[in-house]
N, C-alpha and C. Protein backbone atom coordinates (compact mmCIF):
# COMPACT_ATOMS: atom_id res chain seq x y z
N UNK A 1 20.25 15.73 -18.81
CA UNK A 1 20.64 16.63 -19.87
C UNK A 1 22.10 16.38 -20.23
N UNK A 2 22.99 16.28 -21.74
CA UNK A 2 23.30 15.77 -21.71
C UNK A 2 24.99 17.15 -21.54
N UNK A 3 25.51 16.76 -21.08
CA UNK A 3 26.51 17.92 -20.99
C UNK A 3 27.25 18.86 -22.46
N UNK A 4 27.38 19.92 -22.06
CA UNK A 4 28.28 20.74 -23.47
C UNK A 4 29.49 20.94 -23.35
N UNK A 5 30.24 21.16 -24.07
CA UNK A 5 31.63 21.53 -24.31
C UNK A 5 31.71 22.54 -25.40
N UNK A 6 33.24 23.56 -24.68
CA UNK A 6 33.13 24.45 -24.89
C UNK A 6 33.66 24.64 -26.22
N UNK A 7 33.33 25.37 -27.52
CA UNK A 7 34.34 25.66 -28.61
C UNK A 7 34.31 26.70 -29.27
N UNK A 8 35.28 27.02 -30.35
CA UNK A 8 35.27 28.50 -31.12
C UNK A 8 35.19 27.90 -32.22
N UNK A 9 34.09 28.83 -32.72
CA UNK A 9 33.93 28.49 -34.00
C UNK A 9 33.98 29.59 -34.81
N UNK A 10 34.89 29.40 -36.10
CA UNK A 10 35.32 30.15 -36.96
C UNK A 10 35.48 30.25 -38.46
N UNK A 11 34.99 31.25 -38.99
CA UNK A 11 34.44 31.02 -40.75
C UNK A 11 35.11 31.99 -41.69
N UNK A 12 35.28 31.95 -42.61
CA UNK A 12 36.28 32.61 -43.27
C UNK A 12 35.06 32.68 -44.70
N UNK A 13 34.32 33.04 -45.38
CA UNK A 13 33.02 32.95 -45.93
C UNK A 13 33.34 34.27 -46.90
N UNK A 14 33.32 33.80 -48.66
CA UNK A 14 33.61 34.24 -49.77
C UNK A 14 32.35 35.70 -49.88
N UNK A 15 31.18 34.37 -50.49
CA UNK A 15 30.29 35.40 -50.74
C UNK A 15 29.46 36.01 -49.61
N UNK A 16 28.81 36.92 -49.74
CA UNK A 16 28.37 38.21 -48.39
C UNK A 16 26.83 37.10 -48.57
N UNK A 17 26.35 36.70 -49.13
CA UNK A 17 24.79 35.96 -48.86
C UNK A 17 25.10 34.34 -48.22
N UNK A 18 26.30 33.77 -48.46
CA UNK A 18 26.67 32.91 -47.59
C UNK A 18 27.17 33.22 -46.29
N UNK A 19 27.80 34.36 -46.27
CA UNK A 19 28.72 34.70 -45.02
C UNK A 19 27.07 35.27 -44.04
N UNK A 20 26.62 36.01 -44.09
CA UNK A 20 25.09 35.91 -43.46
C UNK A 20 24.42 34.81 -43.01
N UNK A 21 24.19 33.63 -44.09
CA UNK A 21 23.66 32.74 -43.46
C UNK A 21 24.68 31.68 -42.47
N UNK A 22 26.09 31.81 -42.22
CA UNK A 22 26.77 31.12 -41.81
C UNK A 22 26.80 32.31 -40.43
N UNK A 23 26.55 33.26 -40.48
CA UNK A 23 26.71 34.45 -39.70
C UNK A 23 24.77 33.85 -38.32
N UNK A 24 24.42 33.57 -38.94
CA UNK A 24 22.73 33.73 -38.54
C UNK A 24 22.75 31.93 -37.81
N UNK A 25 23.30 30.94 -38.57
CA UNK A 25 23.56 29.75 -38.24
C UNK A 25 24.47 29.63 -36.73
N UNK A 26 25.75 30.22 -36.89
CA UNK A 26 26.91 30.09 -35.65
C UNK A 26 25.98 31.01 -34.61
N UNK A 27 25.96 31.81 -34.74
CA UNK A 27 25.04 32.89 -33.73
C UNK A 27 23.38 32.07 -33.17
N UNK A 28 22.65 31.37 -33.66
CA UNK A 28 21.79 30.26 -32.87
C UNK A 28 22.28 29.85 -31.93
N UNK A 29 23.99 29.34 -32.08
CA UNK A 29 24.25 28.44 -30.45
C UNK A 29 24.98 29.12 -29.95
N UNK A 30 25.48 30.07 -30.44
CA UNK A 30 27.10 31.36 -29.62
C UNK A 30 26.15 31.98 -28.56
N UNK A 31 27.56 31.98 -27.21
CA UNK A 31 26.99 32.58 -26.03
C UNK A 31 28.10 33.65 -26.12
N UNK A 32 28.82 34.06 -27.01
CA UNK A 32 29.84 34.86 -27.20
C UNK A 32 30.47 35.15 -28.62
N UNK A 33 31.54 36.66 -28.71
CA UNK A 33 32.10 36.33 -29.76
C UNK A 33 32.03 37.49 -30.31
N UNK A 34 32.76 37.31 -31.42
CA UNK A 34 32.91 39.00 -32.23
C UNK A 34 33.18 38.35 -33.71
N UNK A 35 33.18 39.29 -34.69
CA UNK A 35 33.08 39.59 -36.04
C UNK A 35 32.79 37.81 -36.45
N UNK A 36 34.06 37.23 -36.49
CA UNK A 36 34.10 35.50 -37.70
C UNK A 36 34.27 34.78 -36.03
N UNK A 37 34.35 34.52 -35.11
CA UNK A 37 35.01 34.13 -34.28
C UNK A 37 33.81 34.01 -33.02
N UNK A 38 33.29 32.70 -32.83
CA UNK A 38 32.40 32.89 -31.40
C UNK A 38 32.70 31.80 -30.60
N UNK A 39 32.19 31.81 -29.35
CA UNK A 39 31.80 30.86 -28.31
C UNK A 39 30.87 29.84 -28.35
N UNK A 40 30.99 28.41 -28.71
CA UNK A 40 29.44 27.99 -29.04
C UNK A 40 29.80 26.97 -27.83
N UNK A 41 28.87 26.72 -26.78
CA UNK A 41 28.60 25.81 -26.33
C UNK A 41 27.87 24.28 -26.95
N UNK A 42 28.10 23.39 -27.59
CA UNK A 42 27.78 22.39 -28.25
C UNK A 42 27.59 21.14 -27.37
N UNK A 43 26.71 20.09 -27.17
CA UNK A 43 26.42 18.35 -26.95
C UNK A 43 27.32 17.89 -28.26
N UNK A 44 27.36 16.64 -28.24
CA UNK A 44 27.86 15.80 -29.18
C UNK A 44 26.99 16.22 -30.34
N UNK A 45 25.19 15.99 -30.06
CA UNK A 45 24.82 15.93 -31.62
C UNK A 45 24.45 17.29 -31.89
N UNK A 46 24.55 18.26 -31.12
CA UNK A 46 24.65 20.00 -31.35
C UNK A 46 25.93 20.16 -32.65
N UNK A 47 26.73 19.34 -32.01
CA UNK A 47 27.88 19.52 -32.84
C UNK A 47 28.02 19.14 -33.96
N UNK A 48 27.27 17.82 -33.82
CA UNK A 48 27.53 17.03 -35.58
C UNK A 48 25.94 17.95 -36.32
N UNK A 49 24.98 18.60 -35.40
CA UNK A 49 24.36 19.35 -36.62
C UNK A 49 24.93 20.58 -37.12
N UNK A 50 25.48 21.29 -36.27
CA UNK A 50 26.02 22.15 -36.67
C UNK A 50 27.13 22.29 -38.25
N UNK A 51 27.84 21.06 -37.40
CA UNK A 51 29.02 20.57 -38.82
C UNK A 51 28.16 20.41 -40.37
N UNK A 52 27.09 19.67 -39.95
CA UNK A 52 26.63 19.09 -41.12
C UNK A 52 26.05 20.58 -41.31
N UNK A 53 24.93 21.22 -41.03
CA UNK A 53 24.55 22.33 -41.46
C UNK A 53 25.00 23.48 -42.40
N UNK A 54 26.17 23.52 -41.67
CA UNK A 54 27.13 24.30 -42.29
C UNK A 54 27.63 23.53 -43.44
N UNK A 55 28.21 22.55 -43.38
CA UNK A 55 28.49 21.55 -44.91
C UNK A 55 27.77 21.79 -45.77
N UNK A 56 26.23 21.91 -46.04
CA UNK A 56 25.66 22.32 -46.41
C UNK A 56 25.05 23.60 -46.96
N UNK A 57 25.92 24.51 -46.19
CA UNK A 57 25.72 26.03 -46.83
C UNK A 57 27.16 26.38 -47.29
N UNK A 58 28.08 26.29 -47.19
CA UNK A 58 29.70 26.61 -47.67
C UNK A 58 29.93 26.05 -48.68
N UNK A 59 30.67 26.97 -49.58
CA UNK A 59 31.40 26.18 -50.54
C UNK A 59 32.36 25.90 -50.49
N UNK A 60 32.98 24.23 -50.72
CA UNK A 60 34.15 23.77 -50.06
C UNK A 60 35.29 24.26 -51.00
N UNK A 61 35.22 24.65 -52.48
CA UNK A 61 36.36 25.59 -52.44
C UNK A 61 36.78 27.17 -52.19
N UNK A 62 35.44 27.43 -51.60
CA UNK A 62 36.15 29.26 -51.63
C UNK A 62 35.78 29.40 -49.84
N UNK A 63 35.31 28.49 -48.97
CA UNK A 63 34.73 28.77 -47.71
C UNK A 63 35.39 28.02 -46.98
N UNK A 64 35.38 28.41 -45.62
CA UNK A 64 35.99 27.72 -44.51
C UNK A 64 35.53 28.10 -43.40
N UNK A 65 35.22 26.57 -42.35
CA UNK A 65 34.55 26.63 -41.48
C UNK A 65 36.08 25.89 -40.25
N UNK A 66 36.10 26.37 -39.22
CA UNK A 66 36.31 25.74 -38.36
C UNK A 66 35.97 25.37 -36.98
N UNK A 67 36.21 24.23 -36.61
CA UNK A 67 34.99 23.89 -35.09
C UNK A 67 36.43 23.55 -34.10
N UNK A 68 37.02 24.53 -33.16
CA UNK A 68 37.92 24.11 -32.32
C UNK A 68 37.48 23.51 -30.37
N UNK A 69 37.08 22.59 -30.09
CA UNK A 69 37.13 22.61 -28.75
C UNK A 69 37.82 22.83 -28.19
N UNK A 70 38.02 23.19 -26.30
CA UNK A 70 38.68 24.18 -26.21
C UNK A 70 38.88 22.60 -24.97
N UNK A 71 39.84 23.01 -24.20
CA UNK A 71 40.09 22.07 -23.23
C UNK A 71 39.44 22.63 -22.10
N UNK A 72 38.59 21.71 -21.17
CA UNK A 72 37.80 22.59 -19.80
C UNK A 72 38.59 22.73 -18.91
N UNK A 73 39.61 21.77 -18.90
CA UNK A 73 41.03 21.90 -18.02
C UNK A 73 41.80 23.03 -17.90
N UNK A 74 42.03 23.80 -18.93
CA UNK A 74 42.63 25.05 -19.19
C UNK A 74 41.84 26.23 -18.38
N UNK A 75 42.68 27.33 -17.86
CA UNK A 75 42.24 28.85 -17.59
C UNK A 75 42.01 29.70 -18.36
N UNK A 76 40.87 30.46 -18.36
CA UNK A 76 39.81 31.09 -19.02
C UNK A 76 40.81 32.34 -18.72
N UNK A 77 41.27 33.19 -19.84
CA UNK A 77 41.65 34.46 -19.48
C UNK A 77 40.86 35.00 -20.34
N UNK A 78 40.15 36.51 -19.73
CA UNK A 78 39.53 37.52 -20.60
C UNK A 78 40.08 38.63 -20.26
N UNK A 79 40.07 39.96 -21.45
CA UNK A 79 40.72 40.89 -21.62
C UNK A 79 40.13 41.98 -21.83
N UNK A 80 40.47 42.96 -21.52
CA UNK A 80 39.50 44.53 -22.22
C UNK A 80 38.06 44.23 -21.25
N UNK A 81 37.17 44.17 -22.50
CA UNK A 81 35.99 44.50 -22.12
C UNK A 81 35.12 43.03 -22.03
N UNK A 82 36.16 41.81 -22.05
CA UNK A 82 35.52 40.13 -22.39
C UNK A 82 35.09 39.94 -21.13
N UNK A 83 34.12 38.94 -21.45
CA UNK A 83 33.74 38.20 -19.79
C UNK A 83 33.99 36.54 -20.55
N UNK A 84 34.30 35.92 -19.41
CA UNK A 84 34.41 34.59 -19.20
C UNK A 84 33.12 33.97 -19.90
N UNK A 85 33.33 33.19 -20.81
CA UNK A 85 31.97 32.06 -21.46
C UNK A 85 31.50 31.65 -20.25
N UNK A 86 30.08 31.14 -20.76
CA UNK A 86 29.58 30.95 -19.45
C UNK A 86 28.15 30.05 -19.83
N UNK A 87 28.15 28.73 -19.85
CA UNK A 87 27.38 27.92 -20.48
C UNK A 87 25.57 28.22 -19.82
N UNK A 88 24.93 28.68 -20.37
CA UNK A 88 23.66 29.05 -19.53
C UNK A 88 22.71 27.85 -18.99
N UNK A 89 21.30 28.02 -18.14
CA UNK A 89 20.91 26.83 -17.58
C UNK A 89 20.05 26.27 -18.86
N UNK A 90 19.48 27.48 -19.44
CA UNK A 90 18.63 26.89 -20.54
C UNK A 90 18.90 27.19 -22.03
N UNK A 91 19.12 26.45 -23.10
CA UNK A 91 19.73 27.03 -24.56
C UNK A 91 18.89 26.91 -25.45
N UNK A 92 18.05 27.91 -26.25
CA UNK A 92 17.16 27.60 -27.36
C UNK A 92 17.62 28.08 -28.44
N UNK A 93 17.28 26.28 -29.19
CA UNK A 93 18.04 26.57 -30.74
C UNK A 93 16.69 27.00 -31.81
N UNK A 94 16.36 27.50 -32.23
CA UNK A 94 15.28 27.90 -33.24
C UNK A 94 15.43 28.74 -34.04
């Protein structure tokens, strides 16, 4: 299996019938996250569908998508009421 890496992914989405389906899309692979802002555990080609997917629903002048990986090297701090991401054993995309 092929390993994931961790990232935040984040959308900034004009109209409310795009921002839904970009809302319904990021949330398939998020193991975390709040309002524009989640946890997606991604593979390489998790990632390039995702990218492309989304390319495909945004409009590149009024929308914005961003895909940040996070370094695994770095310490995980959570706050309030967060728990630590936490990549699960099994992930279904459908």
């Amino acid at each position: 299996m092929a390993e994931r890496d961790l990232y935040l992914a984040a959308y900034d989405v004009a109209s409310p019938s795009r921002l839904a389906a970009a809302l319904a899309l990021v949330r398939g692979y998020a193991t975390g996250g709040q309002k524009s802002v989640h946890e997606v555990f991604l593979t390489p080609s998790e990632r390039r569908e995702l990218v492309y997917d989304m390319s495909l629903l945004l409009d590149e002048d009024d929308d914005r998508f961003f895909l940040l990986r996070l370094d695994p090297r770095a310490r995980t701090y959570a706050l309030g009421r967060a728990a630590k991401p936490v990549d699960p054993d099994y992930f279904y995309v459908g």
